[in-house]
PDB file of N, CA and C in Angstrom:
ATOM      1  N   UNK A   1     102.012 106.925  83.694  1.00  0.00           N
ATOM      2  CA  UNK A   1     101.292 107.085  84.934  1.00  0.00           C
ATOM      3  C   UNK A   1     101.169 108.550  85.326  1.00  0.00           C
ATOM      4  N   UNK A   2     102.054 109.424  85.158  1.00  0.00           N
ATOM      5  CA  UNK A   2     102.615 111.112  85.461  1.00  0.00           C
ATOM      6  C   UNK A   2     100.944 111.532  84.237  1.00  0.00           C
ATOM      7  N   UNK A   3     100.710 111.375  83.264  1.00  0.00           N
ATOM      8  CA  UNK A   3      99.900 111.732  82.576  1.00  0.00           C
ATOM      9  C   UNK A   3      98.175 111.514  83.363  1.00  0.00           C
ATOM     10  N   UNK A   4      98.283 109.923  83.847  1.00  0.00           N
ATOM     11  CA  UNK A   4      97.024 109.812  84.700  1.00  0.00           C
ATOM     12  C   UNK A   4      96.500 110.774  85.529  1.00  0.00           C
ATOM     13  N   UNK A   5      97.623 110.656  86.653  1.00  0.00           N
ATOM     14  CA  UNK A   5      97.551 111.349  87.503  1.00  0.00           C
ATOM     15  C   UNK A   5      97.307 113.223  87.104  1.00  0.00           C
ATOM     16  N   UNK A   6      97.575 113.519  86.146  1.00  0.00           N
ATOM     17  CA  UNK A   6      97.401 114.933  86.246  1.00  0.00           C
ATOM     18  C   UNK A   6      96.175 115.037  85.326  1.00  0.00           C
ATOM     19  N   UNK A   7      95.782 113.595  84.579  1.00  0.00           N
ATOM     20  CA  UNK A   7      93.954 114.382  84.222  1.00  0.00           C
ATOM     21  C   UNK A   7      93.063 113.841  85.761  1.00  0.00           C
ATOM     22  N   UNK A   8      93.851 112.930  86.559  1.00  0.00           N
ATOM     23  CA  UNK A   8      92.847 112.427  87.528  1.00  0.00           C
ATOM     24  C   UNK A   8      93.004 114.302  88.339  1.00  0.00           C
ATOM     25  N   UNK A   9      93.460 115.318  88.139  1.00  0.00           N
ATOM     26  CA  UNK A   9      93.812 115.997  89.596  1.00  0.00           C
ATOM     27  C   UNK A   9      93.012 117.002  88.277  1.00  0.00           C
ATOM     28  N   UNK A  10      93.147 117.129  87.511  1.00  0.00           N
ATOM     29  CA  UNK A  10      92.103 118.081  87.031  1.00  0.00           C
ATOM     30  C   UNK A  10      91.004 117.595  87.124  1.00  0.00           C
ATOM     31  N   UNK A  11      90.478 116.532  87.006  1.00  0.00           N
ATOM     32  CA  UNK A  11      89.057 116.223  86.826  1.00  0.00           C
ATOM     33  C   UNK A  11      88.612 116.228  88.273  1.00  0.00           C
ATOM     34  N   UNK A  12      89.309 116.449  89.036  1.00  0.00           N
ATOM     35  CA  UNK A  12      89.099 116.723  90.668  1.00  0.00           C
ATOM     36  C   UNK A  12      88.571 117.998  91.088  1.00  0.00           C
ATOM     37  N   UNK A  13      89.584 118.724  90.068  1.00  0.00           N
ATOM     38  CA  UNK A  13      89.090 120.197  90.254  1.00  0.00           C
ATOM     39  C   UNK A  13      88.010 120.804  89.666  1.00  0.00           C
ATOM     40  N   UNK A  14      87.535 120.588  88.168  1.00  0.00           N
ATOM     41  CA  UNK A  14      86.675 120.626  88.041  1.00  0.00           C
ATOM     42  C   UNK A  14      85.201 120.196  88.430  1.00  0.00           C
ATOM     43  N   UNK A  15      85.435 119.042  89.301  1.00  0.00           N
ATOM     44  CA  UNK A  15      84.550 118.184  90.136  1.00  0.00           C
ATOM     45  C   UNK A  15      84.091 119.820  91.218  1.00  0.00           C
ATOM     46  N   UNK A  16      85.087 120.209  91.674  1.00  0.00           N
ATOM     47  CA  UNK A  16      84.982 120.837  93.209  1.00  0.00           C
ATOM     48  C   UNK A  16      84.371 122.307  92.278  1.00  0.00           C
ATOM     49  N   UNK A  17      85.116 122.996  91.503  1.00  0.00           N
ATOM     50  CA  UNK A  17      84.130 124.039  90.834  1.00  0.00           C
ATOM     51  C   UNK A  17      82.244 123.808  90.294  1.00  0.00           C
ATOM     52  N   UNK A  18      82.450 122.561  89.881  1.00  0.00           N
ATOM     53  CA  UNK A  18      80.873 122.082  89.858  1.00  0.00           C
ATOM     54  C   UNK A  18      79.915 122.339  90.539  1.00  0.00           C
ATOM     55  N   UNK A  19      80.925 121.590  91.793  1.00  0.00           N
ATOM     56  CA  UNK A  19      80.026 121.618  93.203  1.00  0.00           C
ATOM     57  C   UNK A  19      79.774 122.697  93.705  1.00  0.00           C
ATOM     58  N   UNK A  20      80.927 123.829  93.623  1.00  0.00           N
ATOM     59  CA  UNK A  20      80.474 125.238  94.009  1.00  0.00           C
ATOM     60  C   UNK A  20      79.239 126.217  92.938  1.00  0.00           C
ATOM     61  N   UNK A  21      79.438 125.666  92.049  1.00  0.00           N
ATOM     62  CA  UNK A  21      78.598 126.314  90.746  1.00  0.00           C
ATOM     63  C   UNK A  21      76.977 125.917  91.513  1.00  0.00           C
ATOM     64  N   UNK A  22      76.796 124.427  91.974  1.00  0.00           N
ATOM     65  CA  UNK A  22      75.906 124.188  92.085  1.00  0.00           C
ATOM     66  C   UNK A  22      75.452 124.413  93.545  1.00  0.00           C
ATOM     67  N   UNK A  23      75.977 124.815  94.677  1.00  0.00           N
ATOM     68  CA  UNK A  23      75.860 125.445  95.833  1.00  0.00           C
ATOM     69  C   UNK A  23      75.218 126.776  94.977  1.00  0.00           C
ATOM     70  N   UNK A  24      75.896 127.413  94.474  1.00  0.00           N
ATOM     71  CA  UNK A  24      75.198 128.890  94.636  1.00  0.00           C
ATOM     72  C   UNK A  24      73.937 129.088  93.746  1.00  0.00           C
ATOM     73  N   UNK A  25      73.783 128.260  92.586  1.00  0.00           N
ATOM     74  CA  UNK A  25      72.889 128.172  91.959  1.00  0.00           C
ATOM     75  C   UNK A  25      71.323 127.488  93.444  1.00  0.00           C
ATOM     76  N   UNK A  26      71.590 126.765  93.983  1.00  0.00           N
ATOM     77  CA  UNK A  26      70.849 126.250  95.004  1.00  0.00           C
ATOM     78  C   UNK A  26      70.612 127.301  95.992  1.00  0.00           C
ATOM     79  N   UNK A  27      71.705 128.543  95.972  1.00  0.00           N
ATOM     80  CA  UNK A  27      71.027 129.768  97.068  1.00  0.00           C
ATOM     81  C   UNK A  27      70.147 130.550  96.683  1.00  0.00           C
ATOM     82  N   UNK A  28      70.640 130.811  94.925  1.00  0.00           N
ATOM     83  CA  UNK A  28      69.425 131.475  94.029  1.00  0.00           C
ATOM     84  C   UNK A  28      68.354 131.066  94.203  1.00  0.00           C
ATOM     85  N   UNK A  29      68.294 130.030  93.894  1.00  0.00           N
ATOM     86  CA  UNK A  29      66.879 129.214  93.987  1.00  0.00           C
ATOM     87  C   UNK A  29      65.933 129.371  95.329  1.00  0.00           C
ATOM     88  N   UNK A  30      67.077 129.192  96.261  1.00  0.00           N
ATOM     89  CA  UNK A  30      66.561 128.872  97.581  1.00  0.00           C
ATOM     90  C   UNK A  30      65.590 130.881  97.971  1.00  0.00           C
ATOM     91  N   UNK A  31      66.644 131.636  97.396  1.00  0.00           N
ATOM     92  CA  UNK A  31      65.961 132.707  97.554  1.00  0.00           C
ATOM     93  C   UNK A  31      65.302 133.461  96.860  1.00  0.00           C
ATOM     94  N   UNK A  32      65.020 132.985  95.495  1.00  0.00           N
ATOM     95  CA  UNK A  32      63.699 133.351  94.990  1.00  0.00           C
ATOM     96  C   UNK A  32      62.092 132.640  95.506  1.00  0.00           C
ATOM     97  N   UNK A  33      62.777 131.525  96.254  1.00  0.00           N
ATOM     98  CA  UNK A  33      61.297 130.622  96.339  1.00  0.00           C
ATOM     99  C   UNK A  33      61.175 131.406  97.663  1.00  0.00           C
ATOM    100  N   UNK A  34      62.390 131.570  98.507  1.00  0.00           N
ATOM    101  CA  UNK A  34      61.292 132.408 100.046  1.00  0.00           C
ATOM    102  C   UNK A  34      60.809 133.596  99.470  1.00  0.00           C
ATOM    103  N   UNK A  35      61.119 134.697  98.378  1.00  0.00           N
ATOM    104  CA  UNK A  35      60.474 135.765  98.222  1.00  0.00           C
ATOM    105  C   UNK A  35      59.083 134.968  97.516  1.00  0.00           C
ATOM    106  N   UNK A  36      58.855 134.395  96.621  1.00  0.00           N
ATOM    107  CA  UNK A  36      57.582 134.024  96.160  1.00  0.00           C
ATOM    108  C   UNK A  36      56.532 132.982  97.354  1.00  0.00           C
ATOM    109  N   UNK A  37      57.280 132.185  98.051  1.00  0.00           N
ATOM    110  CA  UNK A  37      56.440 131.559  99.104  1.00  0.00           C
ATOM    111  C   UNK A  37      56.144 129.929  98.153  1.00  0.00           C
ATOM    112  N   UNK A  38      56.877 129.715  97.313  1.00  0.00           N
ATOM    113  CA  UNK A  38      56.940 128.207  96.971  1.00  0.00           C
ATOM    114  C   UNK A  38      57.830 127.589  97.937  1.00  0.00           C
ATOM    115  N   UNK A  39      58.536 127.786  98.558  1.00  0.00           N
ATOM    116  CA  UNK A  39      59.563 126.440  99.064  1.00  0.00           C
ATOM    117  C   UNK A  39      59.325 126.573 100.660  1.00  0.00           C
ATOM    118  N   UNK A  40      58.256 126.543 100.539  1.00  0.00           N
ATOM    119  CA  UNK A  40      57.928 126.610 101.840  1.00  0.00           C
ATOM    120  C   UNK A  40      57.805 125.378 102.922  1.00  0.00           C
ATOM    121  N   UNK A  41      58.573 124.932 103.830  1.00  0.00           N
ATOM    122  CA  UNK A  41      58.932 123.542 104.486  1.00  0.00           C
ATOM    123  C   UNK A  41      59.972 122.529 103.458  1.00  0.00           C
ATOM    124  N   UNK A  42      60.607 122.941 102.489  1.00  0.00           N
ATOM    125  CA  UNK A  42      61.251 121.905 101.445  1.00  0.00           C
ATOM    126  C   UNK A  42      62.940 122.536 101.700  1.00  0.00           C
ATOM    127  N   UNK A  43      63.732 121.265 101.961  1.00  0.00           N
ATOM    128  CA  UNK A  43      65.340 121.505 102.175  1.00  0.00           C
ATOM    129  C   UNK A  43      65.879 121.977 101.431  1.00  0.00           C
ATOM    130  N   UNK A  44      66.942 122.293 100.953  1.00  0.00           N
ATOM    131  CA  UNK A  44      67.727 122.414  99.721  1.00  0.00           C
ATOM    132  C   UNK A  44      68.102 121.515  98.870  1.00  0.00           C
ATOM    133  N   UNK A  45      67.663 119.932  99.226  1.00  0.00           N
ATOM    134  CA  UNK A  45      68.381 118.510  98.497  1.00  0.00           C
ATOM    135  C   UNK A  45      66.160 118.513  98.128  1.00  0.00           C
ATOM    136  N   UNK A  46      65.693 119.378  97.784  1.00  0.00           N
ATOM    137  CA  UNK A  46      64.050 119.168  97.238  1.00  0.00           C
ATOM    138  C   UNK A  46      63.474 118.023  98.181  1.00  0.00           C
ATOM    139  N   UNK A  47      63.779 117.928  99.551  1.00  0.00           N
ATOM    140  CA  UNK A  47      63.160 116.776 100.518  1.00  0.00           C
ATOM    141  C   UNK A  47      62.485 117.432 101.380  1.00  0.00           C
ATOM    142  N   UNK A  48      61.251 116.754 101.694  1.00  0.00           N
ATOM    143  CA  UNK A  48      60.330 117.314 102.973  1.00  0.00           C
ATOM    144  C   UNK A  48      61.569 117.161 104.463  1.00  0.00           C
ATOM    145  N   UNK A  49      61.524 117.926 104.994  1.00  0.00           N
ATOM    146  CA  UNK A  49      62.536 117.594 106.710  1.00  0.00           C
ATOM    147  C   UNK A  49      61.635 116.185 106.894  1.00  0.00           C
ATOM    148  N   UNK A  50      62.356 115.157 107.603  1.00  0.00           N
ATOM    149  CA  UNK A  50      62.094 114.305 108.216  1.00  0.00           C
ATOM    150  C   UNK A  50      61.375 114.416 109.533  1.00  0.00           C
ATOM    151  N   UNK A  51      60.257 113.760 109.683  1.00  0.00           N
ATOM    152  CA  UNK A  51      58.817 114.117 110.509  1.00  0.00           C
ATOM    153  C   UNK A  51      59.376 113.182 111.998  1.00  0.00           C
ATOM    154  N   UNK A  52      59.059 113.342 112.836  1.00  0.00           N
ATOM    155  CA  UNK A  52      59.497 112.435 113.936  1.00  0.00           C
ATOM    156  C   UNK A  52      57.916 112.798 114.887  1.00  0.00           C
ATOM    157  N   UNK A  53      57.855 111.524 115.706  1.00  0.00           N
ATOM    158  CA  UNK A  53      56.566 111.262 115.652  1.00  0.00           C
ATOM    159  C   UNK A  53      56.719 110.987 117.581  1.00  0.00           C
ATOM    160  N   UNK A  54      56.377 111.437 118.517  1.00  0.00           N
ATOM    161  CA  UNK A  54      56.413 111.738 119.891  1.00  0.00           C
ATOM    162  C   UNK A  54      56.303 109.604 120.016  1.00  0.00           C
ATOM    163  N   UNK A  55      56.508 109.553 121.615  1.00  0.00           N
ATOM    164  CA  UNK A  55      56.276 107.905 121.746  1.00  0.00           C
ATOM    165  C   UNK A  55      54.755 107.738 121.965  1.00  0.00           C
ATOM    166  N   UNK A  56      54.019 108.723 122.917  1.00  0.00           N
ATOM    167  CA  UNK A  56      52.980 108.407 123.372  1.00  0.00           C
ATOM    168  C   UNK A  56      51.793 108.845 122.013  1.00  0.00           C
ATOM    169  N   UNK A  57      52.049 109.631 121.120  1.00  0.00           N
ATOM    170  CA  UNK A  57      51.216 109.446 119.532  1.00  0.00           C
ATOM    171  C   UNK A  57      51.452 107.733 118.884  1.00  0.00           C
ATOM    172  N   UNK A  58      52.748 107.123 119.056  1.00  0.00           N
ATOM    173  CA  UNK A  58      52.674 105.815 118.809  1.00  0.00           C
ATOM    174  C   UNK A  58      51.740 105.121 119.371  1.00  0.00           C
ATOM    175  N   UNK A  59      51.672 105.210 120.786  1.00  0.00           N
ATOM    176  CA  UNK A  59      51.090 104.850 121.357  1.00  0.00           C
ATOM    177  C   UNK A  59      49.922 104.581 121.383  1.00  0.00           C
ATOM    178  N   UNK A  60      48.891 105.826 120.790  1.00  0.00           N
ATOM    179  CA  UNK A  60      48.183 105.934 120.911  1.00  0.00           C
ATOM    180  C   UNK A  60      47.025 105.413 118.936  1.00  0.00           C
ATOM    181  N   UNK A  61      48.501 105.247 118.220  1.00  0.00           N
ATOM    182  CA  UNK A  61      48.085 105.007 116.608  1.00  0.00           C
ATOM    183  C   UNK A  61      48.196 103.146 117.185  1.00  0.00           C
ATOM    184  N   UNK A  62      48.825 102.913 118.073  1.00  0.00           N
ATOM    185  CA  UNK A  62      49.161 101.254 117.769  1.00  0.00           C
ATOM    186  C   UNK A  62      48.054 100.657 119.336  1.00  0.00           C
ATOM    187  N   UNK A  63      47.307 101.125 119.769  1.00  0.00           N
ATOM    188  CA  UNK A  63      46.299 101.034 120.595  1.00  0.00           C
ATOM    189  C   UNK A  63      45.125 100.945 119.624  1.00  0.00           C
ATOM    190  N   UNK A  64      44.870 102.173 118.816  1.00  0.00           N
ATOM    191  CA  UNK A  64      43.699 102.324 117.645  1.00  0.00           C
ATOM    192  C   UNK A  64      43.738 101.074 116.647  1.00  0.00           C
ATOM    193  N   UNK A  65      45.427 100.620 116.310  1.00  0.00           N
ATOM    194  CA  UNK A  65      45.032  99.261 115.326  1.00  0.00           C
ATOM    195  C   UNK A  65      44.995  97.965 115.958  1.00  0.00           C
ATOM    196  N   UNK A  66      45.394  98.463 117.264  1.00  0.00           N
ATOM    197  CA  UNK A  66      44.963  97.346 117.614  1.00  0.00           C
ATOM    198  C   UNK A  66      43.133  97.071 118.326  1.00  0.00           C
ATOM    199  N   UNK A  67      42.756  98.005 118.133  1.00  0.00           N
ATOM    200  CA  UNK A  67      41.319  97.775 118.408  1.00  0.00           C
ATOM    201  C   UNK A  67      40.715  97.418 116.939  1.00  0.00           C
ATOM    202  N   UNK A  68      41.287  97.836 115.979  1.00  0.00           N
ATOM    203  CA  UNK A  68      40.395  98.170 114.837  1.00  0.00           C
ATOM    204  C   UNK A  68      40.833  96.112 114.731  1.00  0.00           C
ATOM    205  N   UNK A  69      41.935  95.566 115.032  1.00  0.00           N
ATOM    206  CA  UNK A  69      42.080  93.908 114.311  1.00  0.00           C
ATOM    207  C   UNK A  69      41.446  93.066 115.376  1.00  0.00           C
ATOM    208  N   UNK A  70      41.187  93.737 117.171  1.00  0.00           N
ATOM    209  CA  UNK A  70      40.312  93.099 117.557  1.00  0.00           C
ATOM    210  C   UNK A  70      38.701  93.047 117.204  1.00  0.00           C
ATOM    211  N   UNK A  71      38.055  94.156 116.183  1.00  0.00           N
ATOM    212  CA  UNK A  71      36.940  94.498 116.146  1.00  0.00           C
ATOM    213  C   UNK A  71      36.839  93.308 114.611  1.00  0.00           C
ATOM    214  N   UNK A  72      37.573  93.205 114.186  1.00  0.00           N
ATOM    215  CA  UNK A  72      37.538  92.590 112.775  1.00  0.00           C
ATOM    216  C   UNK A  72      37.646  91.447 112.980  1.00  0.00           C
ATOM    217  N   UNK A  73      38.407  90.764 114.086  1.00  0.00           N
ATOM    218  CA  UNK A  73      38.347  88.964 114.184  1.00  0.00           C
ATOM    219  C   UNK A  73      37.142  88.791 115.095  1.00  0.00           C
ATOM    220  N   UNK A  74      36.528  89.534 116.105  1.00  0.00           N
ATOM    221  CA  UNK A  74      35.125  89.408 116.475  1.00  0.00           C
ATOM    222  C   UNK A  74      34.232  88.975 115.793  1.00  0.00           C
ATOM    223  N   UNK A  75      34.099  90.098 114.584  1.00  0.00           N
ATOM    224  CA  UNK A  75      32.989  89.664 113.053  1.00  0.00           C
ATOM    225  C   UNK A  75      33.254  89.007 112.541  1.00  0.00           C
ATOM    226  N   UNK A  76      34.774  88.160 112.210  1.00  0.00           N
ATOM    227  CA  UNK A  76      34.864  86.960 111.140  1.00  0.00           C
ATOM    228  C   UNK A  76      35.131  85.856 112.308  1.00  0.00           C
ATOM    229  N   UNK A  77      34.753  85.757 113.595  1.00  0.00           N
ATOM    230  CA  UNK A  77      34.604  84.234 114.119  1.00  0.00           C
ATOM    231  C   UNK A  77      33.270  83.643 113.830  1.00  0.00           C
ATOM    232  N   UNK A  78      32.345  84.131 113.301  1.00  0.00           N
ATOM    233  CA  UNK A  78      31.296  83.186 113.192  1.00  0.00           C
ATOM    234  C   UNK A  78      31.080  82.715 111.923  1.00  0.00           C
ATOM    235  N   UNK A  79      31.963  83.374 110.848  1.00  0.00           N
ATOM    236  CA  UNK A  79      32.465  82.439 109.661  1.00  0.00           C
ATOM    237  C   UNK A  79      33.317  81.388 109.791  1.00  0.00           C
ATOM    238  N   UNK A  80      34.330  81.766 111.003  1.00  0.00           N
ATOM    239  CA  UNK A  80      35.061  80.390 111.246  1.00  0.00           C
ATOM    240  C   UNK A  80      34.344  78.947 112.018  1.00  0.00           C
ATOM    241  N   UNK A  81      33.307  79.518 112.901  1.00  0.00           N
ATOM    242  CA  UNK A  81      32.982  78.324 113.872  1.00  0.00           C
ATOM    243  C   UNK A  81      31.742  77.789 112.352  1.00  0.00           C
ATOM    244  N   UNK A  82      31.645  78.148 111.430  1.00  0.00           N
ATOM    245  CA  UNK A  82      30.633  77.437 110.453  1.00  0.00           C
ATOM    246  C   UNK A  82      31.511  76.471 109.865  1.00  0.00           C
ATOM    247  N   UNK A  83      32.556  77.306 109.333  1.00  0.00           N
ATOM    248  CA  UNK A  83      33.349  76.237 108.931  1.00  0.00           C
ATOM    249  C   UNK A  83      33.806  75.224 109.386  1.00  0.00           C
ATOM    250  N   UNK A  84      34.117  75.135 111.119  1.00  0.00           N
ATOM    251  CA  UNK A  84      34.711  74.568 111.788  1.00  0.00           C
ATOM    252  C   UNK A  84      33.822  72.803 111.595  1.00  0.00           C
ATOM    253  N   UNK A  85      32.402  72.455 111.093  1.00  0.00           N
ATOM    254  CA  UNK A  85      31.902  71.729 110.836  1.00  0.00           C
ATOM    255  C   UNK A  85      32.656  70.336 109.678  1.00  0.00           C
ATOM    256  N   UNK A  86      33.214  71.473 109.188  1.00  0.00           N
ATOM    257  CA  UNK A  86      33.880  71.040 107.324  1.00  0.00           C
ATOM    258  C   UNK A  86      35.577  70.745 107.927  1.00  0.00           C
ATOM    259  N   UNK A  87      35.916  70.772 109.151  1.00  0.00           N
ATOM    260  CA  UNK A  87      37.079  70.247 109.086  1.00  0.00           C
ATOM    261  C   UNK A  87      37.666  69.157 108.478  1.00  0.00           C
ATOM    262  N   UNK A  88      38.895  69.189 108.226  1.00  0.00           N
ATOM    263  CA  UNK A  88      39.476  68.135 107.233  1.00  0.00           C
ATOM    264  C   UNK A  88      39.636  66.767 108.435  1.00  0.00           C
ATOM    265  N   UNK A  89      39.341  65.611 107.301  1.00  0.00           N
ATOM    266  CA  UNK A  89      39.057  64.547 108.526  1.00  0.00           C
ATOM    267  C   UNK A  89      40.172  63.811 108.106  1.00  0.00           C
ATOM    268  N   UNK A  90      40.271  62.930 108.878  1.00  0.00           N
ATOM    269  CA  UNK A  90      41.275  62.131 109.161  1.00  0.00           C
ATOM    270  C   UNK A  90      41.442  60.729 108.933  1.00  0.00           C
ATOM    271  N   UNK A  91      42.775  60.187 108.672  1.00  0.00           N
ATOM    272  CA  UNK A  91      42.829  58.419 108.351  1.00  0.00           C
ATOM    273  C   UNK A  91      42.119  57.859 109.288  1.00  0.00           C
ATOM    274  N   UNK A  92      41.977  56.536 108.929  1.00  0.00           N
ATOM    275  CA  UNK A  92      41.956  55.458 110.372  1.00  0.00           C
ATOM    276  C   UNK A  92      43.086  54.773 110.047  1.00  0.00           C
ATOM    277  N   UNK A  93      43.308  53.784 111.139  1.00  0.00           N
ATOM    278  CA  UNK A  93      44.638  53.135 111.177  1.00  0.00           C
ATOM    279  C   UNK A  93      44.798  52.129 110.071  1.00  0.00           C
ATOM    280  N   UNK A  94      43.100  51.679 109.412  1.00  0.00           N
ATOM    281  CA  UNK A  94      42.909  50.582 108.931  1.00  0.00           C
ATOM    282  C   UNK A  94      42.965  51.415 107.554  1.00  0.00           C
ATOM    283  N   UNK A  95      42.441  52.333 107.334  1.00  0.00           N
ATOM    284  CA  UNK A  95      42.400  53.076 105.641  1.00  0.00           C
ATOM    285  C   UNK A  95      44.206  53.458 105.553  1.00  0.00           C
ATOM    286  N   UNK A  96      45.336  53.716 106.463  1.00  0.00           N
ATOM    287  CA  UNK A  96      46.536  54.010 106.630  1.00  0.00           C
ATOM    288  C   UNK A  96      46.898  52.874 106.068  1.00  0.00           C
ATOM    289  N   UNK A  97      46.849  51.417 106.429  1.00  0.00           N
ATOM    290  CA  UNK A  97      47.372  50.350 106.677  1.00  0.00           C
ATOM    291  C   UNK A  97      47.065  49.951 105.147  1.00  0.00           C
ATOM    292  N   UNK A  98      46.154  50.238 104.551  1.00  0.00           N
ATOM    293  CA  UNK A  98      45.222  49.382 103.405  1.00  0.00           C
ATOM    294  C   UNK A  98      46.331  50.231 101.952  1.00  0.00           C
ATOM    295  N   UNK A  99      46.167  51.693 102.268  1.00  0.00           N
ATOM    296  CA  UNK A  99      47.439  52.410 101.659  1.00  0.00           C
ATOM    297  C   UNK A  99      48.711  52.114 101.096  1.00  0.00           C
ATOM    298  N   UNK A 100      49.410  52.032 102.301  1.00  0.00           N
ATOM    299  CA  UNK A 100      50.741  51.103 103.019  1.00  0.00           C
ATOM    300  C   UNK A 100      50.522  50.034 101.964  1.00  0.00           C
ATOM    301  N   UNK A 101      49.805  48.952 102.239  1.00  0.00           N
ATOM    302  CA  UNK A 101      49.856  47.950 101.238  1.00  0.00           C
ATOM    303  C   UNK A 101      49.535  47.857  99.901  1.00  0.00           C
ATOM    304  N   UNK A 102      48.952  48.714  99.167  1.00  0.00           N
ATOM    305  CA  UNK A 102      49.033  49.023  98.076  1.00  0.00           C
ATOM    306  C   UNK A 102      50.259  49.633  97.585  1.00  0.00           C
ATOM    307  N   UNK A 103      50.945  50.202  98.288  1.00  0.00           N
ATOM    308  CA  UNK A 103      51.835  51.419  97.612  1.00  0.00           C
ATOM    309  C   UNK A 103      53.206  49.993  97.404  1.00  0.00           C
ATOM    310  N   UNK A 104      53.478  48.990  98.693  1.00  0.00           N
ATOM    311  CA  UNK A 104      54.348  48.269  98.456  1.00  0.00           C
ATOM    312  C   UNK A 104      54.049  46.926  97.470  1.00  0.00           C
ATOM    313  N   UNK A 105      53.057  46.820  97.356  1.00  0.00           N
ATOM    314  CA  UNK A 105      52.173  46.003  96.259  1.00  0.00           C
ATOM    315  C   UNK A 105      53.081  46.647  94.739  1.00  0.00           C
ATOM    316  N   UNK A 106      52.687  48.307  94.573  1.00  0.00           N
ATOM    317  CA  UNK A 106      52.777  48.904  93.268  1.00  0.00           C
ATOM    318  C   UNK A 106      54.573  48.554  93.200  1.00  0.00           C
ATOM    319  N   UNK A 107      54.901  49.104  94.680  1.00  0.00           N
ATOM    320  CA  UNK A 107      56.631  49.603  94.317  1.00  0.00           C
ATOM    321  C   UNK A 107      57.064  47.690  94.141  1.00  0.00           C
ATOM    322  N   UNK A 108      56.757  46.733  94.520  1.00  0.00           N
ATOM    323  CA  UNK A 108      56.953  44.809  94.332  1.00  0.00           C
ATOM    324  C   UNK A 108      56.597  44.728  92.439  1.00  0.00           C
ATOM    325  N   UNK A 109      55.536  45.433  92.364  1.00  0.00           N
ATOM    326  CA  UNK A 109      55.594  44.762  90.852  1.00  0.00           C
ATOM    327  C   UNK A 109      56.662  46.230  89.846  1.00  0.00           C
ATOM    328  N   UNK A 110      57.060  46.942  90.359  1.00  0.00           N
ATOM    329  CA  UNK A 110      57.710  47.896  89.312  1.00  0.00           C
ATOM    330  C   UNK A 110      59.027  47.170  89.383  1.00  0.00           C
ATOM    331  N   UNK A 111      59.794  46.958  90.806  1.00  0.00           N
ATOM    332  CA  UNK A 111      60.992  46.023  90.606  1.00  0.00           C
ATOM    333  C   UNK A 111      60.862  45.069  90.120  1.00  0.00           C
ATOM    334  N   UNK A 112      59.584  43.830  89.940  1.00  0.00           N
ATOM    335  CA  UNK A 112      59.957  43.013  89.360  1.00  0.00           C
ATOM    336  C   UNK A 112      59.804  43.410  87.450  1.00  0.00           C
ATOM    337  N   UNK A 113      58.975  44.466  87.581  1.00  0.00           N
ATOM    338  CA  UNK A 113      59.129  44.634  85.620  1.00  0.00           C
ATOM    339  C   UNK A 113      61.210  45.049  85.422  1.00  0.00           C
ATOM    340  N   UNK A 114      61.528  45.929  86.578  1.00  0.00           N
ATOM    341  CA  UNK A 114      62.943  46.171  85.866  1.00  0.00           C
ATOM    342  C   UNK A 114      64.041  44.643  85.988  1.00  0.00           C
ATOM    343  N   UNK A 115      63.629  44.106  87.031  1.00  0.00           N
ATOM    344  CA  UNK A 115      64.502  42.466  87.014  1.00  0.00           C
ATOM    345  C   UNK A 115      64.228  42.018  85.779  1.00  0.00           C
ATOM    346  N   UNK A 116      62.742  42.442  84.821  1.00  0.00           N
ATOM    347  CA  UNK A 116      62.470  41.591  83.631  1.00  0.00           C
ATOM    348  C   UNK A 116      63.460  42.051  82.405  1.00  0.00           C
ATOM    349  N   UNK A 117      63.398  43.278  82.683  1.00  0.00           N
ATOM    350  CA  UNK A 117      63.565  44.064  81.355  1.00  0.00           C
ATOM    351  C   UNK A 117      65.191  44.138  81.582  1.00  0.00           C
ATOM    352  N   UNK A 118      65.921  43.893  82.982  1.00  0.00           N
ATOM    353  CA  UNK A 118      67.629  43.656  83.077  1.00  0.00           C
ATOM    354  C   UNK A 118      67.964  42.312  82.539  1.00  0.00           C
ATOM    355  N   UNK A 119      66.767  41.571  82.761  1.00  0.00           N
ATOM    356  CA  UNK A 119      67.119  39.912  82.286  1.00  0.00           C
ATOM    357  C   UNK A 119      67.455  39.785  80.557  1.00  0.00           C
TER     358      UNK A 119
END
């Protein structure tokens, strides 16, 4: 265990020299790109800063979609009221009923084939 522990505490340290290797290598970088004018708005982790967006610009983007989905179901209601002709129709009590008795008709003769075929 004495052996673990002392590659786990080196490999710790070399972990933490890494990390410093790679801090300063990231300042190099960071300061050749402000003298050339490439890294211009970009963090040090290569990410745009995170944009944050005022309430009343929400406001004013979720007002716009909502006009743009009232302007779009305006133009597709008169495809719906055409269709509305073709609605799906419905049983009567008597085409329900006529059903009903067929289906217990089918399920009367399947029990009696298995009473045949148990006999």
């Amino acid at each position: 265990m004495a052996t673990l522990d002392k590659v786990l505490q080196q490999l710790r340290q070399e972990h933490k020299q890494a990390e410093g290797e790679v801090q300063k290598l990231e300042k190099a970088i960071l300061a050749i790109e402000s003298l050339t004018g490439n890294g211009m708005g970009v963090t040090a982790k290569r990410t745009r800063p995170k944009r944050t967006m005022s309430a009343a610009a929400r406001r004013k983007i979720a007002k716009a979609q909502r006009a743009r989905w009232a302007k779009s179901r305006k133009q597709s209601e008169p495809a719906k009221s055409q269709g509305a002709a073709s609605a799906r129709r419905g049983l009567s009590p008597e085409g329900r009923k006529r059903i009903a008795a067929a289906a217990r008709a089918r399920w009367a003769r399947l029990r009696s084939q298995q009473k045949k075929k148990a006999a």
